[in-house]
PDB file of N, CA and C in Angstrom:
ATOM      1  N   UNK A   1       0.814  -1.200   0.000  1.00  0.00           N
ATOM      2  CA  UNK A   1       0.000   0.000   0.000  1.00  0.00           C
ATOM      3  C   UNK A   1       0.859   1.266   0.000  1.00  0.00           C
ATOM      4  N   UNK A   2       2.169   1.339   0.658  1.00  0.00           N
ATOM      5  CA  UNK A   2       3.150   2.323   0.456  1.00  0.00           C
ATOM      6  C   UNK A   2       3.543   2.858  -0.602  1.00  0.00           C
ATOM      7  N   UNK A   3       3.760   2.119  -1.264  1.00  0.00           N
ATOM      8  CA  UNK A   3       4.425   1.828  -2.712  1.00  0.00           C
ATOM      9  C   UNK A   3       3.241   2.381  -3.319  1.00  0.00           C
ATOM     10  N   UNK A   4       2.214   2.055  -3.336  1.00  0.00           N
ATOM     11  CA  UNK A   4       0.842   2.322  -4.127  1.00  0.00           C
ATOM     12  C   UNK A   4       0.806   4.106  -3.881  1.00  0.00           C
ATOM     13  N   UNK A   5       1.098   4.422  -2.930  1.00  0.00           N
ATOM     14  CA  UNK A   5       0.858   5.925  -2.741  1.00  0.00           C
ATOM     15  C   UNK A   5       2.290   6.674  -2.608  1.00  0.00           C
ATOM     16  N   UNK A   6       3.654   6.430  -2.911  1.00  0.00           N
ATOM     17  CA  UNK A   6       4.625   6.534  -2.920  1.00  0.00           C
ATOM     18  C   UNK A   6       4.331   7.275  -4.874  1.00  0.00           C
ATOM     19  N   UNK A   7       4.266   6.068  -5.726  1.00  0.00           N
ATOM     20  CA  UNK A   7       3.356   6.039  -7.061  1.00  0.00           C
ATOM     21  C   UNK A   7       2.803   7.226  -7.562  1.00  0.00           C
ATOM     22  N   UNK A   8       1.721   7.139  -6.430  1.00  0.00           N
ATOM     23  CA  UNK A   8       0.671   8.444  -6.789  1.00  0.00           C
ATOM     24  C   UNK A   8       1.291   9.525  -6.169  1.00  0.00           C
ATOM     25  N   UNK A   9       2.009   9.764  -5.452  1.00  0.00           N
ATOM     26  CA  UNK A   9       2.998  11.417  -5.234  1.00  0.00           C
ATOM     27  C   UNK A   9       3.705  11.695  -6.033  1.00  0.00           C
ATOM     28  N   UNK A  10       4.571  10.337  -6.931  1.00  0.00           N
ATOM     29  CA  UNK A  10       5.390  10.622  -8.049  1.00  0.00           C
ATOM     30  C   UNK A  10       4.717  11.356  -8.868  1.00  0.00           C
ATOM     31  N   UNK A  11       3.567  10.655  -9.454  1.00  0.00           N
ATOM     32  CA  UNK A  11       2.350  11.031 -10.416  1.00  0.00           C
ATOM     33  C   UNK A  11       2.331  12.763 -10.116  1.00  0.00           C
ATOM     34  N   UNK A  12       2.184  12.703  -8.683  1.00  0.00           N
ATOM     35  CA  UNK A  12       1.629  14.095  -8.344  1.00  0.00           C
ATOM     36  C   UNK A  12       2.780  15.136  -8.927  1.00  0.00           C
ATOM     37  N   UNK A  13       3.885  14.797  -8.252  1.00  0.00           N
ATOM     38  CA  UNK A  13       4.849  15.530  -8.293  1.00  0.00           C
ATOM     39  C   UNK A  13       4.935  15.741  -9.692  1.00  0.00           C
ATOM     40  N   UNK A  14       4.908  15.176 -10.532  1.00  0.00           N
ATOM     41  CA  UNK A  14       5.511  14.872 -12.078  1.00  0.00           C
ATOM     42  C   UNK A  14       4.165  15.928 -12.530  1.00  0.00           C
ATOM     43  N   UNK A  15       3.154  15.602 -12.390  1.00  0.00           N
ATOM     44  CA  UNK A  15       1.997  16.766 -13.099  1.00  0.00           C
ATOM     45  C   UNK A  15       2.001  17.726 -12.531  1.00  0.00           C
ATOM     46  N   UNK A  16       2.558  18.133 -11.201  1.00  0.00           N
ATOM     47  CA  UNK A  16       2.920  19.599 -10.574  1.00  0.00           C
ATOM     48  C   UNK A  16       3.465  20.463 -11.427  1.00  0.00           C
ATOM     49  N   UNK A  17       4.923  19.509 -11.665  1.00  0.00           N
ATOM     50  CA  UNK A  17       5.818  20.108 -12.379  1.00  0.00           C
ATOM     51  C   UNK A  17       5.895  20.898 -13.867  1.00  0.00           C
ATOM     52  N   UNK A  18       4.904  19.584 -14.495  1.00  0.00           N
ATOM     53  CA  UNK A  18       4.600  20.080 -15.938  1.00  0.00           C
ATOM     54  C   UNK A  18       3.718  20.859 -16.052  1.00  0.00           C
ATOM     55  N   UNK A  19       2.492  20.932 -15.190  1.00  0.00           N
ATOM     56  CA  UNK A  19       1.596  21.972 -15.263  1.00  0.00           C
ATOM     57  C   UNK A  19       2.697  23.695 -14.767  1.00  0.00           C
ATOM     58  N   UNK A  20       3.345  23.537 -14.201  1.00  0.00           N
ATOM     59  CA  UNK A  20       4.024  24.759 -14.022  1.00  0.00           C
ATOM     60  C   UNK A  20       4.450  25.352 -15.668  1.00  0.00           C
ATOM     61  N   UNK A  21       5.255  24.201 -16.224  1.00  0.00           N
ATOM     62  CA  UNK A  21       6.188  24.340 -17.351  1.00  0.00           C
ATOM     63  C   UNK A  21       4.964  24.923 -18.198  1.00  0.00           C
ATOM     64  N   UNK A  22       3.851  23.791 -18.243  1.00  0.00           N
ATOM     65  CA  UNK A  22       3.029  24.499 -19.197  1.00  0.00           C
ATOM     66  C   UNK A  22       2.047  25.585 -19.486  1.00  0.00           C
ATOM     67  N   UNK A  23       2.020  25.979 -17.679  1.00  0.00           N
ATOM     68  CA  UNK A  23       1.624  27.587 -18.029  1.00  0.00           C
ATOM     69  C   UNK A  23       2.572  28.580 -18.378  1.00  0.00           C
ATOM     70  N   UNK A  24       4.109  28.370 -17.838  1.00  0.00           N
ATOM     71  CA  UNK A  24       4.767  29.149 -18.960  1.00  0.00           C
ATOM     72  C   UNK A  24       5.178  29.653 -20.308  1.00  0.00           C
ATOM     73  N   UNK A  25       4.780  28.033 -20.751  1.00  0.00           N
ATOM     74  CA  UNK A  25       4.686  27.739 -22.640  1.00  0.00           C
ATOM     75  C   UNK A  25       3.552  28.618 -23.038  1.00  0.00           C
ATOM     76  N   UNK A  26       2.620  28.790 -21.970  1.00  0.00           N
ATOM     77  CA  UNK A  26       1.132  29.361 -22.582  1.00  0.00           C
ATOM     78  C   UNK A  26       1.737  30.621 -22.532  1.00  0.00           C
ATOM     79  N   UNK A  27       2.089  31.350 -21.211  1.00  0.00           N
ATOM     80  CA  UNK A  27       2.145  32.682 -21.208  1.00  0.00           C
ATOM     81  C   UNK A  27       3.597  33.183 -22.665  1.00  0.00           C
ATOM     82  N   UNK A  28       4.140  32.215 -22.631  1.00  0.00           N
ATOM     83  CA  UNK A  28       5.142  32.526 -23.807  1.00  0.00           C
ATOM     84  C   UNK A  28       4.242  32.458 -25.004  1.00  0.00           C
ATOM     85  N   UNK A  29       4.554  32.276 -25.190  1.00  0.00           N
ATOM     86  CA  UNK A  29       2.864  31.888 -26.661  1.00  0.00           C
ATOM     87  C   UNK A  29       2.846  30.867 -26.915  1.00  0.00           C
ATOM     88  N   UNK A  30       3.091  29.677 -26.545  1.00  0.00           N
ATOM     89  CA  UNK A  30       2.968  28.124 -27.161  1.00  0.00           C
ATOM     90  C   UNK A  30       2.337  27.933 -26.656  1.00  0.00           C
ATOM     91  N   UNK A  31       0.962  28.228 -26.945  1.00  0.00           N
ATOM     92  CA  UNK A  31      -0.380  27.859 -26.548  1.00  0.00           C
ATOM     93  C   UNK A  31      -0.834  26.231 -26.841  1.00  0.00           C
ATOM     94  N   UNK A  32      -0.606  25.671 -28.226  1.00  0.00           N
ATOM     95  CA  UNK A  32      -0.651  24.851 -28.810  1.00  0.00           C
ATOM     96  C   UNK A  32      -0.304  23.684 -27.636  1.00  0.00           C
ATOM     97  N   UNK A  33       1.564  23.197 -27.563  1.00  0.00           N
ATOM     98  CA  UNK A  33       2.094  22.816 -26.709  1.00  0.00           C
ATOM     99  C   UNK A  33       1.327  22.748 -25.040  1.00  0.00           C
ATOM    100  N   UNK A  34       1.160  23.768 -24.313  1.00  0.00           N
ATOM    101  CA  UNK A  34       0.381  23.956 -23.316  1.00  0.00           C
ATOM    102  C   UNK A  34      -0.743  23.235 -23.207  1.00  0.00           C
ATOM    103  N   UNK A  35      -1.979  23.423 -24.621  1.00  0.00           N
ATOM    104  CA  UNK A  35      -3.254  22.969 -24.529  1.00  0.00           C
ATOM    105  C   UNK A  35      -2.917  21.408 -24.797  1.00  0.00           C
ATOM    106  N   UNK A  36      -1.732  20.646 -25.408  1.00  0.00           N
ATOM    107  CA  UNK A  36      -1.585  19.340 -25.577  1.00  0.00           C
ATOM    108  C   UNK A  36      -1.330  18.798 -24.331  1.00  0.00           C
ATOM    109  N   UNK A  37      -0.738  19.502 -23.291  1.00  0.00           N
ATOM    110  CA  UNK A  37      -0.431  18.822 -21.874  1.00  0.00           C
ATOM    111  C   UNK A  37      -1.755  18.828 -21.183  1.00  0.00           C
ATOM    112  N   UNK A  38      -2.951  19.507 -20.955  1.00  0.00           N
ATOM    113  CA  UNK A  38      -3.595  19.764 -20.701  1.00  0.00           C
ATOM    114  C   UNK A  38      -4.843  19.055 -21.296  1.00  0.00           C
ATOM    115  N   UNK A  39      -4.773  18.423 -22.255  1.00  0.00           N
ATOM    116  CA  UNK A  39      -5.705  17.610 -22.449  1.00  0.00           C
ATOM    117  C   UNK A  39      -5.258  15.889 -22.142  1.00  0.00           C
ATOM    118  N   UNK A  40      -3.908  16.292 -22.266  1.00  0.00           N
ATOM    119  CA  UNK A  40      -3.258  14.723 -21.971  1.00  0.00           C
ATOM    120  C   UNK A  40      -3.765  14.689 -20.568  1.00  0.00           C
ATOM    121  N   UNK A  41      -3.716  15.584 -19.262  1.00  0.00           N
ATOM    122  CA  UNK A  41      -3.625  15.839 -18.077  1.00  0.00           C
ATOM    123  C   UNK A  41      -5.431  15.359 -18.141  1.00  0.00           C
ATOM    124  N   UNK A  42      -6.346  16.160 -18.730  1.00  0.00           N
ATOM    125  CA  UNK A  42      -7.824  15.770 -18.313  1.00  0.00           C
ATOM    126  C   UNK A  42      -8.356  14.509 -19.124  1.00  0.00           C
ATOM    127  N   UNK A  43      -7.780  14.264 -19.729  1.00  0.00           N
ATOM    128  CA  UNK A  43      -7.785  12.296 -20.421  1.00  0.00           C
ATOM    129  C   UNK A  43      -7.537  11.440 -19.826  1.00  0.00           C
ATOM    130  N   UNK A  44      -6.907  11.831 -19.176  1.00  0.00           N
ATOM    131  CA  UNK A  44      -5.734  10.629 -18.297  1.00  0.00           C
ATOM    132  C   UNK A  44      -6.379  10.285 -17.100  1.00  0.00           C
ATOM    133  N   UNK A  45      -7.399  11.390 -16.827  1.00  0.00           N
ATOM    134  CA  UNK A  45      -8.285  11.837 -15.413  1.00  0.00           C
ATOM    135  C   UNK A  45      -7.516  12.194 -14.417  1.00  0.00           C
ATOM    136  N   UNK A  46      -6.366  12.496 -14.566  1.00  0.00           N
ATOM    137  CA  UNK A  46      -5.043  12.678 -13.268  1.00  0.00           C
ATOM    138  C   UNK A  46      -5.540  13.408 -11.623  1.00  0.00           C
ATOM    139  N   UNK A  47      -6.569  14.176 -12.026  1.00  0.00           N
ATOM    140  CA  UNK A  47      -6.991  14.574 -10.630  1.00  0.00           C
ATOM    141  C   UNK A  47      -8.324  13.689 -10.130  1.00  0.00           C
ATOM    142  N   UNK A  48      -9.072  13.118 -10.685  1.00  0.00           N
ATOM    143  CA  UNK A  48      -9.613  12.137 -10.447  1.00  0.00           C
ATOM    144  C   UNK A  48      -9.252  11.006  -9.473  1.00  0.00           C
ATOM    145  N   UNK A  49      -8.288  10.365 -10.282  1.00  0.00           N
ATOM    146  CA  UNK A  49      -7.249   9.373  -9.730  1.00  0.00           C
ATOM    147  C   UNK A  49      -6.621  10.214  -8.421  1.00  0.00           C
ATOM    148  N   UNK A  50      -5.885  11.160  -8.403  1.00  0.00           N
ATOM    149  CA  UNK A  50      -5.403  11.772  -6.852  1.00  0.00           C
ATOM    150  C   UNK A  50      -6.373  12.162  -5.597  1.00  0.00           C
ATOM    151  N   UNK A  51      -7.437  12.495  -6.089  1.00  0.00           N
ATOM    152  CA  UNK A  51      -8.653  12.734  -4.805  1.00  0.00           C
ATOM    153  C   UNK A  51      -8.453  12.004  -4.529  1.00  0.00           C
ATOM    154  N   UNK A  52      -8.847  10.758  -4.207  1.00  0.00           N
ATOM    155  CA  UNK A  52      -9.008   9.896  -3.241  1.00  0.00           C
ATOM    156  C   UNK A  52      -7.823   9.146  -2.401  1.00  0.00           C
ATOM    157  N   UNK A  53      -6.623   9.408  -2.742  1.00  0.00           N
ATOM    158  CA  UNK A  53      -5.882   8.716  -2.509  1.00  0.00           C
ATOM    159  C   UNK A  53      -5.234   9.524  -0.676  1.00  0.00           C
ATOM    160  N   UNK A  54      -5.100   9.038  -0.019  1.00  0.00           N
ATOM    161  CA  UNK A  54      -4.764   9.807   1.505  1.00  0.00           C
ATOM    162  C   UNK A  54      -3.629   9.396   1.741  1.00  0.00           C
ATOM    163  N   UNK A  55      -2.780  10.800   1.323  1.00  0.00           N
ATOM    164  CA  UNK A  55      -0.946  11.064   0.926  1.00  0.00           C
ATOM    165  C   UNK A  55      -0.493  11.093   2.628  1.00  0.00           C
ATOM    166  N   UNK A  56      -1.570  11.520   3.939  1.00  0.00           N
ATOM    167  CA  UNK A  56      -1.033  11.939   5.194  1.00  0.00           C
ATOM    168  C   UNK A  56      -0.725  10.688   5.679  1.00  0.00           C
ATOM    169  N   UNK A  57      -0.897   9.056   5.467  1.00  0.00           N
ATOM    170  CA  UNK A  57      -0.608   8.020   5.666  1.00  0.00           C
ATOM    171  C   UNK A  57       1.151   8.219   5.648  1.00  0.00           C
ATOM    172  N   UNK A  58       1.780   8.371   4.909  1.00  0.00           N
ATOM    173  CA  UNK A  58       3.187   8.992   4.699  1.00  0.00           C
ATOM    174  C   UNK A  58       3.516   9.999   4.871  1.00  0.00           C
ATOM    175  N   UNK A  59       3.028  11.238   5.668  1.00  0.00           N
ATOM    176  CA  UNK A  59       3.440  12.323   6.270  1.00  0.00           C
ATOM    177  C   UNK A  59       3.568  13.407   4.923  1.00  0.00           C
ATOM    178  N   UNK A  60       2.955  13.005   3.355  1.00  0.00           N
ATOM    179  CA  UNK A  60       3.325  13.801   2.508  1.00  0.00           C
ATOM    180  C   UNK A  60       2.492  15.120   2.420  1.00  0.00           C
ATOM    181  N   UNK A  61       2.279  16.228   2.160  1.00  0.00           N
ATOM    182  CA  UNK A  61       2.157  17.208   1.722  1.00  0.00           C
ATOM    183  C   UNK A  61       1.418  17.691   0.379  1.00  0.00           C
ATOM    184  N   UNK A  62       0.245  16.811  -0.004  1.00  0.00           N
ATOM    185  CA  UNK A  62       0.128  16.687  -1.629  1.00  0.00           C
ATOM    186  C   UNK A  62      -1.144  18.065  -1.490  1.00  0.00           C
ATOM    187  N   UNK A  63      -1.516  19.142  -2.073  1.00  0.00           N
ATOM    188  CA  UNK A  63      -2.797  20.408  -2.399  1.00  0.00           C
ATOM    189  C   UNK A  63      -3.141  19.604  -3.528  1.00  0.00           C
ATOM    190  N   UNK A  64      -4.161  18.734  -3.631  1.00  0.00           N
ATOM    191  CA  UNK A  64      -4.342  18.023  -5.417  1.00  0.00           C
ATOM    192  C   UNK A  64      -6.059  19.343  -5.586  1.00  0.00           C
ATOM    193  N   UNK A  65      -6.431  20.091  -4.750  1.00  0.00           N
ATOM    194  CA  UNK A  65      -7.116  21.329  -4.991  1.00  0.00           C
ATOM    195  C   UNK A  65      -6.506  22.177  -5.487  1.00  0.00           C
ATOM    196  N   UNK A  66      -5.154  22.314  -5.190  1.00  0.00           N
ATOM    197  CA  UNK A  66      -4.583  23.296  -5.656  1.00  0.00           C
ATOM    198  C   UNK A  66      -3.886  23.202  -7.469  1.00  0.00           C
ATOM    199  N   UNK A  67      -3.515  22.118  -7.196  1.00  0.00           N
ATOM    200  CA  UNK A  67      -3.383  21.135  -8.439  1.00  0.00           C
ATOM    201  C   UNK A  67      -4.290  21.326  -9.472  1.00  0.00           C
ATOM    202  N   UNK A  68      -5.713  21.195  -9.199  1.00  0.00           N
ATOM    203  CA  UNK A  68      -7.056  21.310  -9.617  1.00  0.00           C
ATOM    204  C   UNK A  68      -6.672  22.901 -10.267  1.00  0.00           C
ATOM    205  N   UNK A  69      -6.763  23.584  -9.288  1.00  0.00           N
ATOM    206  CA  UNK A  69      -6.945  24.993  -9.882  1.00  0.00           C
ATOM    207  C   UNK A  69      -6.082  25.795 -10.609  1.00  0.00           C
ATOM    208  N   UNK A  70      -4.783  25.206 -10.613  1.00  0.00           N
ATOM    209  CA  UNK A  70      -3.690  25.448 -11.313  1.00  0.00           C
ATOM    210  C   UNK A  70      -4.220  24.996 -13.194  1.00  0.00           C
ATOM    211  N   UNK A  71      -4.526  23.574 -13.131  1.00  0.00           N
ATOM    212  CA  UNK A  71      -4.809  23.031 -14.167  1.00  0.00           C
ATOM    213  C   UNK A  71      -5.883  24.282 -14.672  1.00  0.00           C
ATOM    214  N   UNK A  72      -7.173  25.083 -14.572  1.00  0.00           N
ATOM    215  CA  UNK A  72      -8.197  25.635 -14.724  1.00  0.00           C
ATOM    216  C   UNK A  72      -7.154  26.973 -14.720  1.00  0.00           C
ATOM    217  N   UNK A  73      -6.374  27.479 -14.261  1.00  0.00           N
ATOM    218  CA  UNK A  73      -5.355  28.475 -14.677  1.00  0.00           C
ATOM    219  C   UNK A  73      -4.928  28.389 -15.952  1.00  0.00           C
ATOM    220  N   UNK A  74      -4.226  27.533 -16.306  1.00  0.00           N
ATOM    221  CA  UNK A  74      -3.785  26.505 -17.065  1.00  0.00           C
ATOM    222  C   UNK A  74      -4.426  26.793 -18.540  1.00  0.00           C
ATOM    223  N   UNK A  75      -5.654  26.096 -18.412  1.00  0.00           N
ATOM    224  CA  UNK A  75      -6.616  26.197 -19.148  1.00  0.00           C
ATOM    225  C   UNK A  75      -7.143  27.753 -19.524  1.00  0.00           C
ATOM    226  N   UNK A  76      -7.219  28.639 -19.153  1.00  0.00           N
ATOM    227  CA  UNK A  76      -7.437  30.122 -19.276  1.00  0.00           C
ATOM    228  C   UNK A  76      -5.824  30.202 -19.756  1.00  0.00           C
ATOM    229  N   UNK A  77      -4.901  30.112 -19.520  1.00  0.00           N
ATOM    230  CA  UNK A  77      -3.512  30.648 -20.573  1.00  0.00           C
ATOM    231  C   UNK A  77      -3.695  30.506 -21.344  1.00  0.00           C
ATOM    232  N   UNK A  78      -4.049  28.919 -21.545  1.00  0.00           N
ATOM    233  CA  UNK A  78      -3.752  28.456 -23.210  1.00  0.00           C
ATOM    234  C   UNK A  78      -5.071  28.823 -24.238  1.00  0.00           C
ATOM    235  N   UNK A  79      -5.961  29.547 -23.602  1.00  0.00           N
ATOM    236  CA  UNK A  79      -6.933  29.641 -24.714  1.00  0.00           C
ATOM    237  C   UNK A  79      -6.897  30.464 -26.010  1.00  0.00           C
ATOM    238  N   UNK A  80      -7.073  29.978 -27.311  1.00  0.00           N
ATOM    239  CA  UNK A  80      -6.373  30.796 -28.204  1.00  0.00           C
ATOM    240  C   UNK A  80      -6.802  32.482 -28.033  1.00  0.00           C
ATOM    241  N   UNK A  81      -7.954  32.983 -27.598  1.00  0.00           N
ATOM    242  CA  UNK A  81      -7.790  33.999 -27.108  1.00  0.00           C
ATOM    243  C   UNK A  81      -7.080  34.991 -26.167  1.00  0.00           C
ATOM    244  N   UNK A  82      -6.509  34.085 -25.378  1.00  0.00           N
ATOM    245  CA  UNK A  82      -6.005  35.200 -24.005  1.00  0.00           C
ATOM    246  C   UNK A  82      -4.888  35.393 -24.570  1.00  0.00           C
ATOM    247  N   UNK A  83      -4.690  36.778 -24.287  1.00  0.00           N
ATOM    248  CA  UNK A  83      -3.479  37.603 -24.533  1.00  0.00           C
ATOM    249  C   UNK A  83      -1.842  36.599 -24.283  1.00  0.00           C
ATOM    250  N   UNK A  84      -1.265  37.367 -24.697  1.00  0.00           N
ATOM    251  CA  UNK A  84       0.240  36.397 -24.520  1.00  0.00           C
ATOM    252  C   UNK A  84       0.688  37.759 -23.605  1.00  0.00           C
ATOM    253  N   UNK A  85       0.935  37.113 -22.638  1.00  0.00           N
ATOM    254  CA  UNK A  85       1.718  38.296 -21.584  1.00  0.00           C
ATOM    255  C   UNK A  85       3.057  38.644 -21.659  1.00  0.00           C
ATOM    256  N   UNK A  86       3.678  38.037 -22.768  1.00  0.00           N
ATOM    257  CA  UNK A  86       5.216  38.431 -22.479  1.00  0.00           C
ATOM    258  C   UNK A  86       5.632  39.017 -24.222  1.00  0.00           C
ATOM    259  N   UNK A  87       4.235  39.057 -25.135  1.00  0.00           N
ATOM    260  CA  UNK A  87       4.524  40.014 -26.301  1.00  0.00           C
ATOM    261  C   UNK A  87       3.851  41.524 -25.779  1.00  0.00           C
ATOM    262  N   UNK A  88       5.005  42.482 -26.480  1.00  0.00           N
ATOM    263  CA  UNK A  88       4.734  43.373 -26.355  1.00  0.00           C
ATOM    264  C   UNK A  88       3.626  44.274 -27.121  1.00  0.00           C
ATOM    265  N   UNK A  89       3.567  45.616 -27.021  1.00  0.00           N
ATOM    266  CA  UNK A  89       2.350  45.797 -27.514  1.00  0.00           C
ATOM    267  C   UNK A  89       2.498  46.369 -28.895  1.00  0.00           C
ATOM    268  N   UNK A  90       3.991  46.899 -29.216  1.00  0.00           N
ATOM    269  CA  UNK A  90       4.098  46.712 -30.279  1.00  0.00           C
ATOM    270  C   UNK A  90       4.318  45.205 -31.528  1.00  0.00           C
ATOM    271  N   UNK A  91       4.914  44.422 -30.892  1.00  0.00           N
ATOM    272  CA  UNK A  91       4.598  43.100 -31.506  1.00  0.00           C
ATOM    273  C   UNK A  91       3.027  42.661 -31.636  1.00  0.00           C
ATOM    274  N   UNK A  92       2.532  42.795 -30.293  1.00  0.00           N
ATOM    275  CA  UNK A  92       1.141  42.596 -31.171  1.00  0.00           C
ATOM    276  C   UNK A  92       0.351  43.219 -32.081  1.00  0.00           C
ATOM    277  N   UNK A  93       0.637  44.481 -32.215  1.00  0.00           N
ATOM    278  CA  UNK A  93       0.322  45.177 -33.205  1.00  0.00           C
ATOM    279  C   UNK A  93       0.664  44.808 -34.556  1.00  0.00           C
ATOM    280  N   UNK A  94       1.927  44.455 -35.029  1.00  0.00           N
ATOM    281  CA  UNK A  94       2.406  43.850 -36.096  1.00  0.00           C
ATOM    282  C   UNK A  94       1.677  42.329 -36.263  1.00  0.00           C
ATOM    283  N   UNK A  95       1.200  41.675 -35.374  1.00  0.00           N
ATOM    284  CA  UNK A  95       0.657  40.768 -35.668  1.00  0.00           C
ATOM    285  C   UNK A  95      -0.192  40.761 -36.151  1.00  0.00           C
ATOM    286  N   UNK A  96      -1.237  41.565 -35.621  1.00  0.00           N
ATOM    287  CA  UNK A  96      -2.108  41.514 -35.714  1.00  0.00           C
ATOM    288  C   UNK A  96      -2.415  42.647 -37.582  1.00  0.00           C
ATOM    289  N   UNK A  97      -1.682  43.295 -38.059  1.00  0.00           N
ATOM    290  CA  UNK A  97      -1.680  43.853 -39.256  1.00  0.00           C
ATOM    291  C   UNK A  97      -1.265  42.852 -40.313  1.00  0.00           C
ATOM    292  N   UNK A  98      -0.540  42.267 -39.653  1.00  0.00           N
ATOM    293  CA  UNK A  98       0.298  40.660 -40.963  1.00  0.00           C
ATOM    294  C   UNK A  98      -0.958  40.040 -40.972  1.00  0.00           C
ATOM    295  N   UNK A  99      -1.968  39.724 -39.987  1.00  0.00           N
ATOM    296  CA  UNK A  99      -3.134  38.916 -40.611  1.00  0.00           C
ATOM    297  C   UNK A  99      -4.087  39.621 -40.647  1.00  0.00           C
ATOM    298  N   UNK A 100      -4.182  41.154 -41.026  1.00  0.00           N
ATOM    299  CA  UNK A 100      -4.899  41.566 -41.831  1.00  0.00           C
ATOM    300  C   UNK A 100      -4.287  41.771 -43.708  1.00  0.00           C
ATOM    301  N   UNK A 101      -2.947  42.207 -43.176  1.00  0.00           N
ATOM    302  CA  UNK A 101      -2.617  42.092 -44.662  1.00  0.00           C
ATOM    303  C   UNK A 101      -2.848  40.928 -45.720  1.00  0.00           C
ATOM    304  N   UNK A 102      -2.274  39.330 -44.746  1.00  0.00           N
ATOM    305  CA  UNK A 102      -2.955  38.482 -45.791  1.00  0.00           C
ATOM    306  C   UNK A 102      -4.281  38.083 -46.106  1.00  0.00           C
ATOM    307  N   UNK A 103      -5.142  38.692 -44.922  1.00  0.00           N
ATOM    308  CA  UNK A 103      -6.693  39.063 -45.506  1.00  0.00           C
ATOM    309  C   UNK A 103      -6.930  39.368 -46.034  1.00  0.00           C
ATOM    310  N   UNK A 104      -6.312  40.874 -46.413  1.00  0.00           N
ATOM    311  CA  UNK A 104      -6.798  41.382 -47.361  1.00  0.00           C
ATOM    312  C   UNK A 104      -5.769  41.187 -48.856  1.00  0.00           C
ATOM    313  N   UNK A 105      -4.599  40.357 -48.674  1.00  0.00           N
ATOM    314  CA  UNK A 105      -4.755  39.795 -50.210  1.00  0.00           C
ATOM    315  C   UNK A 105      -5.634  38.882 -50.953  1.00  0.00           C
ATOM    316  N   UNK A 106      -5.902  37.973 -49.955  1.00  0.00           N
ATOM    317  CA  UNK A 106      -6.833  36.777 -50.090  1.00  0.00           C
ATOM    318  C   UNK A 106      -8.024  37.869 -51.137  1.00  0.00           C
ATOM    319  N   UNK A 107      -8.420  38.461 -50.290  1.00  0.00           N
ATOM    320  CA  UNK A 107      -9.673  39.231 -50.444  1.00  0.00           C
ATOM    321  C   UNK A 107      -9.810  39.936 -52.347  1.00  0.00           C
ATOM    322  N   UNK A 108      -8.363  40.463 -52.152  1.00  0.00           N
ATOM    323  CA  UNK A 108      -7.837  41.390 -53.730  1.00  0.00           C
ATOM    324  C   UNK A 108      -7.707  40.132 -54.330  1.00  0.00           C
ATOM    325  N   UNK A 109      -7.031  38.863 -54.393  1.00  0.00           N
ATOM    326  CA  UNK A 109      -6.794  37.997 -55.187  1.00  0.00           C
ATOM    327  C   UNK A 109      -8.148  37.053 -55.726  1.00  0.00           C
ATOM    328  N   UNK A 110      -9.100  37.717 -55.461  1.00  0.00           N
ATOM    329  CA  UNK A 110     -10.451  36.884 -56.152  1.00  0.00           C
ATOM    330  C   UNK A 110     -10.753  37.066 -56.964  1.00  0.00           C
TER     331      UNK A 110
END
């Protein structure tokens, strides 16, 4: 039974970690990347599987609420809407004119 919940802290620890990594990928703009961990993460049922499991049997330390709400953080980075926090506002500006410009060739080229 040790071993069994030894397991599930690894688990824990290991999706702690990547959920960190992958709200940074989001706030960087690799939204894409981000939303692939994040569906791997709610497929997998990973917080599902951790509720129930009682980490204080081994004196461990596991927030799988907090875990929870990180993931739902998570999920708001990577949405193709939310802003990218670490482009500036002149870069987004240029972005956002490059896909109007090829709009509007699309548009002239008919």
């Amino acid at each position: 039974m040790q071993n069994d919940i030894v397991s599930f802290y690894e688990l824990y620890s290991f999706t702690k970690q990547r959920v960190s990594l992958a709200r940074s990928s989001a706030r960087a703009g690799r939204k894409d990347e981000a939303r692939d961990f994040l569906r791997y993460v709610r497929g997998a049922r990973i917080i599902q599987i951790l509720k129930p499991v009682d980490f204080s049997v081994l004196g461990l330390n596991v927030d799988v609420s907090h875990l929870e709400w990180q993931l739902n953080e998570l999920e708001h980075e990577c949405h193709p809407s939310s802003s990218n926090d670490q482009t500036t506002d002149i870069a987004a500006i240029r972005s956002t004119l490059d896909l109007l410009a090829i709009g509007m060739q699309k548009l002239l080229s008919k």
